[in-house]
Protein backbone atom coordinates (compact mmCIF):
# COMPACT_ATOMS: atom_id res chain seq x y z
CA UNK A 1 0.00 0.00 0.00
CA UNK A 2 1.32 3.48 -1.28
CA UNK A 3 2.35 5.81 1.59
CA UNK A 4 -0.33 8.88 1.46
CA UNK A 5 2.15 11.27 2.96
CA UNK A 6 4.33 10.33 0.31
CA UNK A 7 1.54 10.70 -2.63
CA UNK A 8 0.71 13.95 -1.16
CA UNK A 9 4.25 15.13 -1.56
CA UNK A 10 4.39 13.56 -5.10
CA UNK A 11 1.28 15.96 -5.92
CA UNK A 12 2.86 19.06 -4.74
CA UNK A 13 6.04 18.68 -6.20
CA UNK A 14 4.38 17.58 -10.03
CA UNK A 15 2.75 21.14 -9.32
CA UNK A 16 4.98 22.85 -7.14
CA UNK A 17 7.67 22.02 -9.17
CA UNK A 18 8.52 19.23 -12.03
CA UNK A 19 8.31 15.93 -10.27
CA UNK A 20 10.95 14.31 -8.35
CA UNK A 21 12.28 11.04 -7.91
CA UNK A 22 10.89 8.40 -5.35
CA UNK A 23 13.92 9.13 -2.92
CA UNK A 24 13.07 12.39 -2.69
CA UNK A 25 9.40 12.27 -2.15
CA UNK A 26 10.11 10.11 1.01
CA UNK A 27 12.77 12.69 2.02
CA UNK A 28 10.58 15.09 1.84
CA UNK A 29 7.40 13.52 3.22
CA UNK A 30 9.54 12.34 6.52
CA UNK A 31 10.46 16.54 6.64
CA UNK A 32 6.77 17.20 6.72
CA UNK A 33 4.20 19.05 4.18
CA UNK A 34 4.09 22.21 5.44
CA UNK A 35 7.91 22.79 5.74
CA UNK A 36 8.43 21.21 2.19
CA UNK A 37 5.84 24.06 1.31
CA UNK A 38 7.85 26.79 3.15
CA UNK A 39 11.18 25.33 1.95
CA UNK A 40 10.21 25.64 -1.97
CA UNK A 41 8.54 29.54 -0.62
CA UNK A 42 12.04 30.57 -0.22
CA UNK A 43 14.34 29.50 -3.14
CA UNK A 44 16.65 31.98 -1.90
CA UNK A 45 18.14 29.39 0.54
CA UNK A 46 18.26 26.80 -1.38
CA UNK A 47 20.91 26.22 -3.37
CA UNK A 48 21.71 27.55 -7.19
CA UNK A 49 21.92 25.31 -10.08
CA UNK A 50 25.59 25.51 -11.00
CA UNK A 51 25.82 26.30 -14.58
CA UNK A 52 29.39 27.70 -15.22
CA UNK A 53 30.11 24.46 -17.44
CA UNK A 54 26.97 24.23 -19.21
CA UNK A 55 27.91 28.41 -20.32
CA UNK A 56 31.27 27.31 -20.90
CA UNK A 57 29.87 24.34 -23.26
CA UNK A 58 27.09 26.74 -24.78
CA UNK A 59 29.14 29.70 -25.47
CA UNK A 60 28.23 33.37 -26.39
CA UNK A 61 27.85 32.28 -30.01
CA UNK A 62 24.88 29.78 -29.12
CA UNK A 63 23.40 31.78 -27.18
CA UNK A 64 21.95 34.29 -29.62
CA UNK A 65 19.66 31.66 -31.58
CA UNK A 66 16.61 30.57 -29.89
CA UNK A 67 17.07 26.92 -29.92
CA UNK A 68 19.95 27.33 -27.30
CA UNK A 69 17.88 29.26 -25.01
CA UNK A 70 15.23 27.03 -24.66
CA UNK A 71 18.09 24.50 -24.06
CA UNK A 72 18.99 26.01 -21.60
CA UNK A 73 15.98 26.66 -20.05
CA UNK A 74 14.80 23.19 -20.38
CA UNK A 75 18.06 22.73 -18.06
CA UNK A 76 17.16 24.46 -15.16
CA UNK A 77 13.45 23.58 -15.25
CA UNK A 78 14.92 19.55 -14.62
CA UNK A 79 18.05 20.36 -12.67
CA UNK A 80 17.31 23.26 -11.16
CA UNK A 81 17.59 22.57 -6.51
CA UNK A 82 14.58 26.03 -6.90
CA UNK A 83 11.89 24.12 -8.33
CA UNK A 84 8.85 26.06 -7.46
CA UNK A 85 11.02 29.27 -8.79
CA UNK A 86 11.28 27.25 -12.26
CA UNK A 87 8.04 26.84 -12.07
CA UNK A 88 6.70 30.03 -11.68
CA UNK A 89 9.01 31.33 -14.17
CA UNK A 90 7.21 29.35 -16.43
CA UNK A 91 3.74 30.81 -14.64
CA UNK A 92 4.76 34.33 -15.24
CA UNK A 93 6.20 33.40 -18.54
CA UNK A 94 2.64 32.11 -19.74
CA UNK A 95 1.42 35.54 -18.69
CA UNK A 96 3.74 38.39 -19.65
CA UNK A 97 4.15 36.45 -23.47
CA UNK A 98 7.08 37.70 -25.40
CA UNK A 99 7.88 36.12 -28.74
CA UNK A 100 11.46 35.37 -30.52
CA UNK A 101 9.85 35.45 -33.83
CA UNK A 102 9.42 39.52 -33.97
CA UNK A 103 12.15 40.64 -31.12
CA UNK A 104 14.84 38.21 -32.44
CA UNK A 105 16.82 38.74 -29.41
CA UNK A 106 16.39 35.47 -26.89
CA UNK A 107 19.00 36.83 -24.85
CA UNK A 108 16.84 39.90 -23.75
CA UNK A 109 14.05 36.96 -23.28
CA UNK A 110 16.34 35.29 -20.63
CA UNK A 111 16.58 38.45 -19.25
CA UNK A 112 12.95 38.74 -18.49
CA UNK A 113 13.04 35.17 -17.32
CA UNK A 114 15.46 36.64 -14.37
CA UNK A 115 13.13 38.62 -13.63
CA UNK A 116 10.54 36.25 -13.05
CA UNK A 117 13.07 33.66 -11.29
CA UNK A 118 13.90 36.53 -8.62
CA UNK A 119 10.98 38.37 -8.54
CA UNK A 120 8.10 36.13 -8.97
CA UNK A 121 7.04 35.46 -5.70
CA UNK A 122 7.02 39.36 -4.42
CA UNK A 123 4.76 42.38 -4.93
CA UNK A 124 2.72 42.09 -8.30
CA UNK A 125 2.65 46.44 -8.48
CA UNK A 126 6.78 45.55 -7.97
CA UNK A 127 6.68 42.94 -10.99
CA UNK A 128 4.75 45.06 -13.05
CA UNK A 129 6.83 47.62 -12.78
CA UNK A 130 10.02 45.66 -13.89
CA UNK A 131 7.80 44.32 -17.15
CA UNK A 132 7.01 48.05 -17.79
CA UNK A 133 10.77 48.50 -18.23
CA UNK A 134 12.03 45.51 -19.49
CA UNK A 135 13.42 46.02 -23.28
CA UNK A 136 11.72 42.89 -24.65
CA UNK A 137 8.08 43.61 -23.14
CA UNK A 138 8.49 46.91 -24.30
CA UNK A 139 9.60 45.93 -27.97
CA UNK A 140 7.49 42.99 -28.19
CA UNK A 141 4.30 45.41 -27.68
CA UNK A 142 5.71 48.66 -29.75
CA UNK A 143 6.06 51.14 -26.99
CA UNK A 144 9.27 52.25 -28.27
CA UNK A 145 7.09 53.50 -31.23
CA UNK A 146 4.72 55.10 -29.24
CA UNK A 147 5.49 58.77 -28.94
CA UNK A 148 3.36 62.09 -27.57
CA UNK A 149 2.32 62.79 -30.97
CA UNK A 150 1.43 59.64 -32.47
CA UNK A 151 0.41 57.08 -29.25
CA UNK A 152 0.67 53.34 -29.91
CA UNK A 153 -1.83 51.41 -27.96
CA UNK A 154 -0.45 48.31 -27.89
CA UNK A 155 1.52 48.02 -24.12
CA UNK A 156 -1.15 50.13 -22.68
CA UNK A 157 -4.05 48.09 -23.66
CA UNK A 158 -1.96 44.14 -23.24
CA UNK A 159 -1.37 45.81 -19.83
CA UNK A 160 -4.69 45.76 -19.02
CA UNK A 161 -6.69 43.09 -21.45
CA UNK A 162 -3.66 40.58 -20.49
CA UNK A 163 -1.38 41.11 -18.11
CA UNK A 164 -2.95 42.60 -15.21
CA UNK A 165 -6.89 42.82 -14.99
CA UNK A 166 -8.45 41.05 -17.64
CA UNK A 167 -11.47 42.80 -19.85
CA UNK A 168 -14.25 41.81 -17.09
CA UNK A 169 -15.26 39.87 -14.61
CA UNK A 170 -18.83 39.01 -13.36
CA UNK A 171 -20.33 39.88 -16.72
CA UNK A 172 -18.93 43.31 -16.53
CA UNK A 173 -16.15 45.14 -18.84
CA UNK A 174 -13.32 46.45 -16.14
CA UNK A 175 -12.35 49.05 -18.18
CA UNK A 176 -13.38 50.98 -20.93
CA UNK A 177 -11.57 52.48 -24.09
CA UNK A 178 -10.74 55.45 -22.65
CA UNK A 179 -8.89 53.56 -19.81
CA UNK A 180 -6.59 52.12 -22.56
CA UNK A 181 -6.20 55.77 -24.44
CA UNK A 182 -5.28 57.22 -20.79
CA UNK A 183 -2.88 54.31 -19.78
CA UNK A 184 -1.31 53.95 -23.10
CA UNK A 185 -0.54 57.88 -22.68
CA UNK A 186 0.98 57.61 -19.53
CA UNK A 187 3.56 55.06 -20.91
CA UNK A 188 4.75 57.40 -23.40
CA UNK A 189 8.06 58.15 -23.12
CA UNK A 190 8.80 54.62 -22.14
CA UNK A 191 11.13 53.25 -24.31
CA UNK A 192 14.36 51.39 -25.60
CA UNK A 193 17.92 52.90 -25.91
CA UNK A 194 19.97 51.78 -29.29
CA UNK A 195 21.44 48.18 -28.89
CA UNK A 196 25.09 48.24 -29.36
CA UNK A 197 26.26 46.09 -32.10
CA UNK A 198 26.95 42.17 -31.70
CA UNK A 199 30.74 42.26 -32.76
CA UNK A 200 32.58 41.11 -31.69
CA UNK A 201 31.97 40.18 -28.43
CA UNK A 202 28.39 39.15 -28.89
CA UNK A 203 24.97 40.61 -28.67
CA UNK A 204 24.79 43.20 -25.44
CA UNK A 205 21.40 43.40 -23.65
CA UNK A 206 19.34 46.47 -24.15
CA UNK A 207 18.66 48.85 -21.82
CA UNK A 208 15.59 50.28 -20.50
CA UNK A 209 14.94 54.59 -21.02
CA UNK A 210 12.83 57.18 -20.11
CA UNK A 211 12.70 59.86 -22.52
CA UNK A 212 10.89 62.97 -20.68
CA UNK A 213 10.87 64.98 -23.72
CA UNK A 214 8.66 62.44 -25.10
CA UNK A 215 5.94 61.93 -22.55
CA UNK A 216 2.49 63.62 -22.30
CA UNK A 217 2.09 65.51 -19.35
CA UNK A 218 -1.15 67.02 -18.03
CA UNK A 219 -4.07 65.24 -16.05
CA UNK A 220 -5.31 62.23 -17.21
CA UNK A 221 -8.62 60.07 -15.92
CA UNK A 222 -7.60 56.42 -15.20
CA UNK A 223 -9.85 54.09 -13.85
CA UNK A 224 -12.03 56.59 -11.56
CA UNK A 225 -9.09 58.82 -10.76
CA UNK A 226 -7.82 61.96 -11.85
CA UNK A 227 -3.98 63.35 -11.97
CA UNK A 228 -0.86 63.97 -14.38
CA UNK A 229 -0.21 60.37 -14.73
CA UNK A 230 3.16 58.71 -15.28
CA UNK A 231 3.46 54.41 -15.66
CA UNK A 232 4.17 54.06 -12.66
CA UNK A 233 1.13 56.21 -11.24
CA UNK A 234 -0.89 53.67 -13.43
CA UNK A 235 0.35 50.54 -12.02
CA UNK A 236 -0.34 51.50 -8.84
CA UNK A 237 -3.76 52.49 -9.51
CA UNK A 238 -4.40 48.93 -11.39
CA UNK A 239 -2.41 46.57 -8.25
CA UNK A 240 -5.02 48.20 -5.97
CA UNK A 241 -8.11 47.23 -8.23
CA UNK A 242 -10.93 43.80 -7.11
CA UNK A 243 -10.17 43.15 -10.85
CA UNK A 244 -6.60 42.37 -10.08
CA UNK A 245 -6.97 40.13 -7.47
CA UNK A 246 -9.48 38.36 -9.27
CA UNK A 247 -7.18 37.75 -11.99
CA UNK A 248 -3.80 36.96 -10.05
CA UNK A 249 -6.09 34.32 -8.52
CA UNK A 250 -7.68 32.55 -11.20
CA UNK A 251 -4.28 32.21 -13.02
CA UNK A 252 -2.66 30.89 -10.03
CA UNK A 253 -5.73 28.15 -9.48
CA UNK A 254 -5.59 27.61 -13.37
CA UNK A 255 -1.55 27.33 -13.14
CA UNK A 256 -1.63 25.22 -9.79
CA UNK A 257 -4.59 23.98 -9.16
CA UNK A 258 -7.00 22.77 -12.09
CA UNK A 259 -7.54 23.87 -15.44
CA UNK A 260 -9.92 26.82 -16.13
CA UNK A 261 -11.82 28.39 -19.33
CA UNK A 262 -9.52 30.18 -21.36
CA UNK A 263 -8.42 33.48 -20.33
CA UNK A 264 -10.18 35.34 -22.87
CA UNK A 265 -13.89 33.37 -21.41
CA UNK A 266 -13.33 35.28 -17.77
CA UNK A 267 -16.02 38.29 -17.78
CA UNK A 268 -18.70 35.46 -18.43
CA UNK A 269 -17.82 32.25 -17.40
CA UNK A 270 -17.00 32.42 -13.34
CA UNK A 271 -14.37 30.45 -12.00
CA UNK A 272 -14.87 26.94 -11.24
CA UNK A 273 -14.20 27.47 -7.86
CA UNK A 274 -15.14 30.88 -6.40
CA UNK A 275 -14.91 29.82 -2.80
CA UNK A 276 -10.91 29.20 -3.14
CA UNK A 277 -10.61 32.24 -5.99
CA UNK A 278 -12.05 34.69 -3.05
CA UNK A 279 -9.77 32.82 -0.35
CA UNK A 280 -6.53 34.12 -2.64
CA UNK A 281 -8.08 37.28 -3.53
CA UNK A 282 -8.56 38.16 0.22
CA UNK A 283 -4.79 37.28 0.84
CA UNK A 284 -3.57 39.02 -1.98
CA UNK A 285 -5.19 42.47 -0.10
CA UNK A 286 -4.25 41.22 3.03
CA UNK A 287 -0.34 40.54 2.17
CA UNK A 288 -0.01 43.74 -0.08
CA UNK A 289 -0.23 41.94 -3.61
CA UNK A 290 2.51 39.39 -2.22
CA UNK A 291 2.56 36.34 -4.64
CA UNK A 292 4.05 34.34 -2.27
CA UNK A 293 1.68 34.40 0.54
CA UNK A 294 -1.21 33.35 -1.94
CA UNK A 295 0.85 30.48 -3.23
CA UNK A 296 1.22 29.68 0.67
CA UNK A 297 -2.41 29.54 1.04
CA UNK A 298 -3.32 27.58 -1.78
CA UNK A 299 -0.64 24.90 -1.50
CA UNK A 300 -1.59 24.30 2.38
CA UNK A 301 -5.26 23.88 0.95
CA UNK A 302 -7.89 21.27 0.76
CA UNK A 303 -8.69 22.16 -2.73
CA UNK A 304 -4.93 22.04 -3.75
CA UNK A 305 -4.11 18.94 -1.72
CA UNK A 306 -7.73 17.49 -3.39
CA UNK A 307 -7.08 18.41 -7.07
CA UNK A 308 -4.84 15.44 -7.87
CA UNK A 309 -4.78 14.56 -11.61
CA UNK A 310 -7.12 17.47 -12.66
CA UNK A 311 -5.03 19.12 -14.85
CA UNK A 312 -3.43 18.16 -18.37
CA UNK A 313 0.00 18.34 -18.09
CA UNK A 314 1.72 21.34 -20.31
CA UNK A 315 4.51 20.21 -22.92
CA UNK A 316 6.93 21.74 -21.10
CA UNK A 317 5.75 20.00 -17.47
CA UNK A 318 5.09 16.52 -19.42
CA UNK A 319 9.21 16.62 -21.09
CA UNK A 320 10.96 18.09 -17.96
CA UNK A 321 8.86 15.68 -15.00
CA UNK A 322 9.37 12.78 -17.32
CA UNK A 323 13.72 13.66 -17.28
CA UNK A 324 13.60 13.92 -13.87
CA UNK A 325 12.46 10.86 -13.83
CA UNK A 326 14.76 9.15 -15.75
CA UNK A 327 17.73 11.09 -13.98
CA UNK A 328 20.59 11.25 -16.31
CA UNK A 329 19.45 15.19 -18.04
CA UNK A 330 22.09 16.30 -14.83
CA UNK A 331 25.19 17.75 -17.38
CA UNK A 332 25.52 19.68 -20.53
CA UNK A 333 25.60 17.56 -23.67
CA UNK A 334 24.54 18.14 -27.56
CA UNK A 335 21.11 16.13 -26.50
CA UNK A 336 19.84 19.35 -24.09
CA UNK A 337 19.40 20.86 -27.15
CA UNK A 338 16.68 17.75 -28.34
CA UNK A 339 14.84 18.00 -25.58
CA UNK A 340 13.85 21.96 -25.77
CA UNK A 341 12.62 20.76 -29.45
CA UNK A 342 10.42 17.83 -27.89
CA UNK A 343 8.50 20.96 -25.88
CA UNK A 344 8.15 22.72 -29.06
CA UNK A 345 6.72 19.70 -31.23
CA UNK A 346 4.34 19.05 -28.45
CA UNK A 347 2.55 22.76 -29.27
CA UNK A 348 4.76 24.48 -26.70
CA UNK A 349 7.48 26.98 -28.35
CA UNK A 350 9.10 28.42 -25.57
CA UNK A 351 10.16 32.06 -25.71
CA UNK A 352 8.11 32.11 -28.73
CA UNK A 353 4.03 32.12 -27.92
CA UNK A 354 1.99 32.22 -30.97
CA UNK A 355 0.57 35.93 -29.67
CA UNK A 356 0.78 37.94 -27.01
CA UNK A 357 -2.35 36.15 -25.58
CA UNK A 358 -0.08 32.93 -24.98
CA UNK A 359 -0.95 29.06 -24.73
CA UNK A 360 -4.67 27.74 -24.48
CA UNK A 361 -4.04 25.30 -21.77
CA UNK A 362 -5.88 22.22 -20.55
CA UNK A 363 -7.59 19.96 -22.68
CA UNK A 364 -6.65 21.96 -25.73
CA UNK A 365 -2.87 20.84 -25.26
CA UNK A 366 -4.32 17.95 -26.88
CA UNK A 367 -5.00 17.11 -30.44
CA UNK A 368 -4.23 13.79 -32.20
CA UNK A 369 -0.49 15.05 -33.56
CA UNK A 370 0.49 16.46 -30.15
CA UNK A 371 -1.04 13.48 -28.47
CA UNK A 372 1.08 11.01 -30.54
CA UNK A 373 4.37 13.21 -29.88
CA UNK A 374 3.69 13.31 -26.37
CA UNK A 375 3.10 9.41 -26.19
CA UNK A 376 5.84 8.52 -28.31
CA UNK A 377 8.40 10.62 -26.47
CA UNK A 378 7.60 9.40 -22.88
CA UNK A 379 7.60 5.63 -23.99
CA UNK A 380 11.01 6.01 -25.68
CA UNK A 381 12.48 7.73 -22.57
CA UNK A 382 11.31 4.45 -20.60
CA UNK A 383 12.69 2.37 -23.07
CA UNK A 384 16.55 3.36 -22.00
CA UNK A 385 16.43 0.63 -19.47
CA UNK A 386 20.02 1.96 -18.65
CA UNK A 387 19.21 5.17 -16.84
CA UNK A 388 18.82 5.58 -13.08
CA UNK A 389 15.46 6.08 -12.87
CA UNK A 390 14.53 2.82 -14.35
CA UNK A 391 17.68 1.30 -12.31
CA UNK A 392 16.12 2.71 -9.42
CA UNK A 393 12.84 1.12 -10.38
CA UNK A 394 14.37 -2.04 -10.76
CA UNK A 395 16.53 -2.07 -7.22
CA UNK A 396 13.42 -1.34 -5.30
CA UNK A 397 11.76 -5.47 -6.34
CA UNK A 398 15.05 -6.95 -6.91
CA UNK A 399 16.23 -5.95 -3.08
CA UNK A 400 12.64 -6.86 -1.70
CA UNK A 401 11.71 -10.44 -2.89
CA UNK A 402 13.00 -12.42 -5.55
CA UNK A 403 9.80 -12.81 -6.92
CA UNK A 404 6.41 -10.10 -7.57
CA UNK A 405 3.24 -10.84 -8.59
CA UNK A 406 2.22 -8.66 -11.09
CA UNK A 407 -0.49 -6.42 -9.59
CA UNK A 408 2.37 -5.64 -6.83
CA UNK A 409 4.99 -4.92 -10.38
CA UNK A 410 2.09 -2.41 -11.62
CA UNK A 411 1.57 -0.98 -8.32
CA UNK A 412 4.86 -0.25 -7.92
CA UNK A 413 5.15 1.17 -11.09
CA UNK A 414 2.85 3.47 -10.66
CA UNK A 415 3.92 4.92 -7.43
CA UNK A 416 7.31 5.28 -8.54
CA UNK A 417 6.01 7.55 -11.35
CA UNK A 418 4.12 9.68 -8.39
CA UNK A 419 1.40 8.08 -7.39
CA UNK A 420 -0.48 7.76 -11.20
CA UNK A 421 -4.06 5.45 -10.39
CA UNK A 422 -5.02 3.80 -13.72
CA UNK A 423 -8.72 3.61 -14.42
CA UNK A 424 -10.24 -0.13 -13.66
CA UNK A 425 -10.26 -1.07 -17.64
CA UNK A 426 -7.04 0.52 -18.22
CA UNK A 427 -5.27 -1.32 -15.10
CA UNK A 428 -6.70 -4.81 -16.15
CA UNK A 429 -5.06 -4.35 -19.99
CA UNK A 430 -1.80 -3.82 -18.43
CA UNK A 431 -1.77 -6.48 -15.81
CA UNK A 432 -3.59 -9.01 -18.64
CA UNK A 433 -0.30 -7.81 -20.40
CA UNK A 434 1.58 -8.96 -17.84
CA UNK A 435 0.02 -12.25 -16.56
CA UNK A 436 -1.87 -11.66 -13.25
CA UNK A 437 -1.19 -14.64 -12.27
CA UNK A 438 2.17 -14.97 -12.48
CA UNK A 439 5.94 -14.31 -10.19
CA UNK A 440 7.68 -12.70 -12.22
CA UNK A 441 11.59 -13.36 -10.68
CA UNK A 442 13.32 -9.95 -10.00
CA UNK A 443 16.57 -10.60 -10.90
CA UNK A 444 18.47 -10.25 -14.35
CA UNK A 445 18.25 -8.34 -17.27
CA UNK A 446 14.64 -10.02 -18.20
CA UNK A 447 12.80 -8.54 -15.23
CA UNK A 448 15.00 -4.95 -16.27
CA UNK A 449 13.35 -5.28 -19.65
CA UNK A 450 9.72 -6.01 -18.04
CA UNK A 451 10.26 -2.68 -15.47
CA UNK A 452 10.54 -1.05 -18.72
CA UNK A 453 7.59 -2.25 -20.54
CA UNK A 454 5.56 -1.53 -17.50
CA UNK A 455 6.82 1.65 -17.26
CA UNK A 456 6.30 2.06 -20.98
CA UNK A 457 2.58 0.87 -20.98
CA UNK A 458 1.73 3.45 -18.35
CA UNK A 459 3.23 6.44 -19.51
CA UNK A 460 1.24 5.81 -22.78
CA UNK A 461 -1.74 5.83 -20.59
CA UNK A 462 -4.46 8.66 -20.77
CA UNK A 463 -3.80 9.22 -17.14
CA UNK A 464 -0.14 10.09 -17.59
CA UNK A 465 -1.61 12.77 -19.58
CA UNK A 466 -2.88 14.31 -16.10
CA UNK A 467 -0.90 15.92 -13.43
């Protein structure tokens, strides 16, 4: 019988995180839940991911294309000792979209990744801020051609429609158009300085300017209030709004929890769960717009700890858990770069939305291409019997018993993996596979092959679909 503390802890760190091997779940379930909780809350005593050699490997060169980034990224979301700060850079990331394909600069992308690694858990006025002034936000959305005589819309309205309130909630708008004209004329002035030139030491990272001479002064009416406006007058006024807190919260429950509508569904469709949405919206008032006290609330939950399985697995959390499993993505090698292309084939380009409005999520991961990518990649990683995850798989029966029955062989399986639970028609295919009535001996390179083809079978398995 599966130790629950030790499920719990495999559901928390699939969401909290990427997965983690056995070992560690029962490391971490003897620590306790809520100091595993407080313990990822605080990557800033944890320790780095070392990545002087994998730089070293990558090189300057590399690390202008795209390709190499999201190798590298792919990296740290598997190896990374800060797991729930991976894993909110990929939240934020799904949020604040900036694309490769028109910026053509990844390594002002990575920049903005930073941000989120040692930022995302603070103040979301604070984090605003920093994407108000980051060169590849501002770029991405045009602001650097938006000027006090001819006013581009584009930050000032994303700002609102997609990164910070949404366009209603309740059935009602939370803004109107001359919210966006107002906001998109306090930003003006908000720009890019030139890039220097990329020889020959490589491409530098552009900087963030003001330009005063550029920005339209004079009152402006934002949201109910009055006053000669700058950004950061207009971020403050939008952190402070219901519609904020609303929003924060249903990403982090779609993010964390289980999978909502699609964003752009909000003003009419009301969150699956407004009991838990108005828990998070009350602590992000209560802590001063503090990301990490909301994320403290919802993973000490009952509907966090209950929402096992309930949400389909991104491409990017389906490829990295699925490594960690396996446990030999741990050094730099030409392969890193495979992986970040795995993510992308599965319908996830990262650093590269398809718009500004990001992924859909949930079910619509899922079509019948992306299904058979995702299928065929996590059955071939099972089938390199060699690797220590499998090993590990495979030491567990051998040092037990020299024989298993095969229910126990499935069973195992499947808590190995985190705790999967195969429906009833599902579980009896696999184990008819198998032989239920047989002992299968645990020793040699048969019963290796078998772990494997267990391991296989399940991982093909609608349910390993779920996380």
């Amino acid at each position: 019988m599966a130790d629950n503390d030790v499920l719990l802890m495999a559901h928390l760190m699939r969401r909290a995180g990427f997965g983690a091997a056995y070992g560690e779940l029962k490391r971490r379930a003897a620590k306790g839940y809520e100091a595993t909780v407080e313990e990822l809350l605080h990557p800033e005593e944890q320790e780095e991911l070392n990545t002087d050699v994998m730089q070293r490997y990558m090189g300057w060169r590399d690390m202008g294309y795209l390709a190499a980034n999201q190798g590298y990224w792919t990296y740290r979301m598997v190896n990374s000792p800060r797991q729930l700060q991976e894993k909110l850079c990929l939240f934020w990331h799904s949020i604040f979209c900036v694309g490769d394909s028109k910026i053509m600069a990844p390594h002002n992308i990575l920049e903005q990744l930073d941000h989120f690694r040692n930022h995302g858990m603070g103040r979301f006025d604070e984090l605003l801020l920093r994407m108000a002034t980051n060169p590849a936000m501002l770029y991405y959305l045009d602001n650097q051609l938006s000027h006090k005589e001819a006013v581009n819309e584009n930050w000032g309205r994303e700002l609102l429609e997609l990164f910070s309130m949404g366009v209603g909630m309740d059935g009602q708008p939370n803004y109107t158009e001359e919210d966006v004209k107002a906001c998109a004329q306090a930003f003006t002035g908000w720009t890019v300085g030139n890039g220097m030139p990329r020889y020959p030491y490589g491409r530098y990272f552009n900087q963030f300017l003001y330009n005063r001479h550029d920005h339209i002064d004079g009152d402006k009416t934002f949201l109910g209030e009055t006053g000669d406006f700058n950004g950061d007058d207009i971020i403050r006024i939008i952190a402070k709004q219901p519609a904020t807190a609303r929003f924060i919260a249903r990403h982090l429950y779609n993010f964390f929890v289980a999978d909502e509508p699609q964003v752009p569904s909000w003003q009419d469709t009301p969150p699956r769960d407004m009991a838990a949405i108005k828990l998070m919206e009350e602590e992000y008032f209560r802590s001063g717009y503090e990301i990490r006290s909301m994320l403290r609330l919802l993973f000490n939950s009952d509907f966090f700890k209950e929402a096992r399985f309930s949400k389909v697995k991104s491409p990017a959390e389906l490829v990295c858990s699925t490594l960690r499993f396996m446990g030999d993505f741990d050094r730099p090698a030409p392969r890193m770069y495979d992986m970040a292309l795995e993510i992308r084939y599965m319908g996830q380009d990262l650093m590269n939305p398809p718009t500004v409005e990001g992924w859909h999520t949930g079910k619509e991961w899922i079509d019948s291409g992306t299904l058979v990518e995702r299928v065929n990649y996590a059955a071939s990683e099972m089938g390199r019997l060699e690797a220590p995850g499998i090993r590990a798989v495979v030491r567990r029966f051998s040092d037990q018993a020299p024989t298993v029955s095969a229910g126990d062989l499935l069973e195992g399986c499947l808590e190995m993996l985190g705790g999967y639970q195969l429906m009833a028609d599902t579980r009896n295919l696999l184990l008819n596979h198998l032989g239920p009535d047989q002992d299968i001996p645990t020793d040699g390179e048969e019963f290796t092959q078998t772990v494997g083809q267990v391991l296989q079978l399940i991982v093909s398995t609608q349910e390993y679909q779920f996380t």
